[in-house]
Protein backbone atom coordinates (compact mmCIF):
# COMPACT_ATOMS: atom_id res chain seq x y z
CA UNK A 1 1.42 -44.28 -43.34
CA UNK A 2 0.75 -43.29 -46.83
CA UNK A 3 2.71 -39.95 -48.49
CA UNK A 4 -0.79 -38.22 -48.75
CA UNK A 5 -0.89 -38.30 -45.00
CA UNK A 6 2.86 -37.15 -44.48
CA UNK A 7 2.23 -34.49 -46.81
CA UNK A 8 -0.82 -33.28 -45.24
CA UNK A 9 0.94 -33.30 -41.70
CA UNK A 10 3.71 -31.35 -43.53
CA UNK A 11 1.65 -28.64 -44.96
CA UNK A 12 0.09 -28.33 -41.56
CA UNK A 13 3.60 -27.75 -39.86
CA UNK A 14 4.44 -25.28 -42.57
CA UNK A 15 1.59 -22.92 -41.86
CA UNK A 16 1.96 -23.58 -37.93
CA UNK A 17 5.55 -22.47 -38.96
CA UNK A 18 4.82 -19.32 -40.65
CA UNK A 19 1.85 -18.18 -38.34
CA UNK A 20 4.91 -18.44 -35.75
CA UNK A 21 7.45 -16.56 -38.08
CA UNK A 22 4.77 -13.78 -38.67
CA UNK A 23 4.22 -13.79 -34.73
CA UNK A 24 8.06 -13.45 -34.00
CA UNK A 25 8.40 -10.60 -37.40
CA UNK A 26 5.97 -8.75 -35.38
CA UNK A 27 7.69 -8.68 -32.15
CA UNK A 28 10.88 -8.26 -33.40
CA UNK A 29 9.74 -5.29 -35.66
CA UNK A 30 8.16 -3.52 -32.22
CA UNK A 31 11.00 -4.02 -30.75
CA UNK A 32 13.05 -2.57 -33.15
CA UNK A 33 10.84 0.30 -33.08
CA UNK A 34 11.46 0.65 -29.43
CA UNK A 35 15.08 0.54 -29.68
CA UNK A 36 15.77 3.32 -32.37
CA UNK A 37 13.23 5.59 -30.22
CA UNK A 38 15.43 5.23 -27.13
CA UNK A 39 18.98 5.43 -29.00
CA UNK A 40 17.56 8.44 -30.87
CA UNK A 41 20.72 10.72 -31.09
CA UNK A 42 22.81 8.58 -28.84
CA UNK A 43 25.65 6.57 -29.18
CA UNK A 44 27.01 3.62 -26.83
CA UNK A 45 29.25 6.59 -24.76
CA UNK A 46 26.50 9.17 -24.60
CA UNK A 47 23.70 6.75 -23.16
CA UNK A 48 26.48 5.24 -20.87
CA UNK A 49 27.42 8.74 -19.60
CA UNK A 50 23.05 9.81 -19.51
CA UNK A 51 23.06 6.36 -17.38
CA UNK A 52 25.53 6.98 -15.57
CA UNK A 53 24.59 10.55 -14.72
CA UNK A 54 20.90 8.93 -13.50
CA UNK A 55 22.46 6.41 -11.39
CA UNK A 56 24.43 8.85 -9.80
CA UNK A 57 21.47 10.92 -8.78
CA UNK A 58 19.41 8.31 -7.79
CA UNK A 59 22.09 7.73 -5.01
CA UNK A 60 22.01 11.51 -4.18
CA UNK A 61 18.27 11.02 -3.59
CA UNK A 62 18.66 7.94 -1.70
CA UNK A 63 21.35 9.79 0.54
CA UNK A 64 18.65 12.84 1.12
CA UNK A 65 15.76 10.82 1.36
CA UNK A 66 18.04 8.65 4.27
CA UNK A 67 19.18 12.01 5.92
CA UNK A 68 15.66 13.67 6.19
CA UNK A 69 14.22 10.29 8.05
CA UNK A 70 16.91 11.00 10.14
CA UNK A 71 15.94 14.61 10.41
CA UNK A 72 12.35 14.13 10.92
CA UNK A 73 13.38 11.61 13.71
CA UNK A 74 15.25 13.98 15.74
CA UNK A 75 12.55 16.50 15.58
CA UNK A 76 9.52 14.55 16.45
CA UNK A 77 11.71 13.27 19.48
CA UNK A 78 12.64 17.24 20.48
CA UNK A 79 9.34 18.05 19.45
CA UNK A 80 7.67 15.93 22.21
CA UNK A 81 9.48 18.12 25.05
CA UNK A 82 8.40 21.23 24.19
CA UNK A 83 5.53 22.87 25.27
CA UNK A 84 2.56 22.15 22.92
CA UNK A 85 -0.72 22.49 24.91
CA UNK A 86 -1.80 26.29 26.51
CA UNK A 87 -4.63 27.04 28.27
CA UNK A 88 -5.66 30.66 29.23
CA UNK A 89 -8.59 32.03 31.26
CA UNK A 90 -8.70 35.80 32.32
CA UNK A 91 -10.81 36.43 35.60
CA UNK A 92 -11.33 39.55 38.04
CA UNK A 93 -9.18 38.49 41.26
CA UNK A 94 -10.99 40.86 43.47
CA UNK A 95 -14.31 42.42 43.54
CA UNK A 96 -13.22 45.96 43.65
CA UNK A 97 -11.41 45.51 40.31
CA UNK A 98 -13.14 45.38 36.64
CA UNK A 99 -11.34 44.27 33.27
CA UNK A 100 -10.73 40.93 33.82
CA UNK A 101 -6.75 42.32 34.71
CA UNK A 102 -5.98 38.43 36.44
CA UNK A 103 -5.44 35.76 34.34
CA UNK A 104 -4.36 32.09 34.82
CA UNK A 105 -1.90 30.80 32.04
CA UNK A 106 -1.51 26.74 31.81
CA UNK A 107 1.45 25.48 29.44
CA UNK A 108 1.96 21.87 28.80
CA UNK A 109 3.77 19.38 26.84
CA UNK A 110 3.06 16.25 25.35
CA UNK A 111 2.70 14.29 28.18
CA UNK A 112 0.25 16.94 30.00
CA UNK A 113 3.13 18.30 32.05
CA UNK A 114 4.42 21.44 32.31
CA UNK A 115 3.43 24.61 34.89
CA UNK A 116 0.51 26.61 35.54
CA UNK A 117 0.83 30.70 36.01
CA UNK A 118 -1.67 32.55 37.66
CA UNK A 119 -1.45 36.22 38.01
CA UNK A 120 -4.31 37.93 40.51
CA UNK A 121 -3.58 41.73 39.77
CA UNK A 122 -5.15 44.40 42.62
CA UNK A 123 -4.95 48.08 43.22
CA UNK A 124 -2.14 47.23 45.45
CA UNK A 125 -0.39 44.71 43.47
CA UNK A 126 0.26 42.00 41.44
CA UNK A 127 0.97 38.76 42.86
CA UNK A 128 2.01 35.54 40.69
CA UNK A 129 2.26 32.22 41.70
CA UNK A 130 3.54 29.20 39.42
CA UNK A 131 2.41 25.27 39.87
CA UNK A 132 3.80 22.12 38.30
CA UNK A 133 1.78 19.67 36.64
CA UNK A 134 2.79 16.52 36.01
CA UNK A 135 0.66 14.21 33.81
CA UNK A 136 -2.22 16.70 34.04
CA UNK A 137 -1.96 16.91 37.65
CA UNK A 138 -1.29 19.30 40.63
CA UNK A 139 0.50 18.09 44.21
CA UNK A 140 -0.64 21.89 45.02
CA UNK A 141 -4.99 22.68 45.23
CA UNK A 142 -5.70 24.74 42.43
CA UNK A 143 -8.14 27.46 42.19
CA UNK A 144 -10.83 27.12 39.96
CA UNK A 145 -9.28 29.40 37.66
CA UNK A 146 -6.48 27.08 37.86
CA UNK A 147 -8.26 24.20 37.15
CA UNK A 148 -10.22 25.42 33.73
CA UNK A 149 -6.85 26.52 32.36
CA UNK A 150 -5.45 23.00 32.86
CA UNK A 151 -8.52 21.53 31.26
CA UNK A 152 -8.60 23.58 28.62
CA UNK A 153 -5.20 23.27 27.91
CA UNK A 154 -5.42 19.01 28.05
CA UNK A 155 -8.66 19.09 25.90
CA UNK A 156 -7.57 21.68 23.82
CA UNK A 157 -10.08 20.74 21.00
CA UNK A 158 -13.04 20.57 22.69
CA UNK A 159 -12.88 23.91 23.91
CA UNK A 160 -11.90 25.20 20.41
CA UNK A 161 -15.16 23.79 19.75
CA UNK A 162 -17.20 25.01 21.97
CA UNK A 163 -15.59 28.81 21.84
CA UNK A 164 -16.37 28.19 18.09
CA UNK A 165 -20.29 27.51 18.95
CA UNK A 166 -20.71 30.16 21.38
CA UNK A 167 -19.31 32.87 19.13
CA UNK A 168 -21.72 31.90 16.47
CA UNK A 169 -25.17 32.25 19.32
């Protein structure tokens, strides 16, 4: 190998070496830049104590954020007991009376089980009578009053619906 060659390889190391030196002054100069924007007015104790003071609430979050999962839990699990479905339909019991004064009241829970109420009001009186359901359905015949308060406390949305349509005709 002649010098002229081991010259010309050096001369091309020494630019690959500076185009790497620039590269590296760059970086180093952006990260410099970085640094003095996040130490801006803060020495080694005060961004300890800011760090400290973040990790600190991040575990107060984490200890909320673990107790409201819990408290969500507990009341989607009550919340599935209660009584969540009601169907009403108001009827005249007996011929000689006008206003629609009877009434049959269905409440229900998730599951479709609950009671029905009905409540036939006359000139003489007012007689009530109260039916289980259980999973949408009576052990006891139901009247057909009865029967369209049950269903329109299961399917709840259709009839929503369809009140909604007929009010608009």
């Amino acid at each position: 190998m002649e010098i002229a060659d081991v010259v010309v390889v050096l001369g091309i190391t020494q630019i690959i070496l500076l185009i790497v030196t620039i590269s590296i002054t760059i970086k180093y100069n952006k990260l410099r830049q970085s640094y003095r924007a996040f130490m801006r007015g803060r020495d080694g104790k005060n961004l300890e104590h800011m760090l400290s003071v973040k990790f600190t609430e991040m575990d107060e979050l984490s200890r909320l954020t673990k107790k409201n999962h819990q408290e969500i839990r507990e009341v989607t699990r009550k919340m599935t007991a209660h009584y969540q479905k009601i169907g009403i339909v108001k009827y005249d019991a007996f011929l000689e009376m006008g206003g629609k004064l009877s009434f049959a009241l269905t409440m229900l829970d998730e599951k479709n089980s609950g009671w029905i109420m009905n409540v036939m009001h006359s000139r003489d009186g007012s007689y009530t009578y109260l039916k289980e359901i259980v999973k949408g359905e009576s052990y006891i015949a139901l009247a057909e009053e009865e029967t369209e308060s049950l269903e329109r406390a299961i399917y709840q949305e259709a009839y929503d619906v369809r009140m909604v349509l007929q009010a608009k005709k």
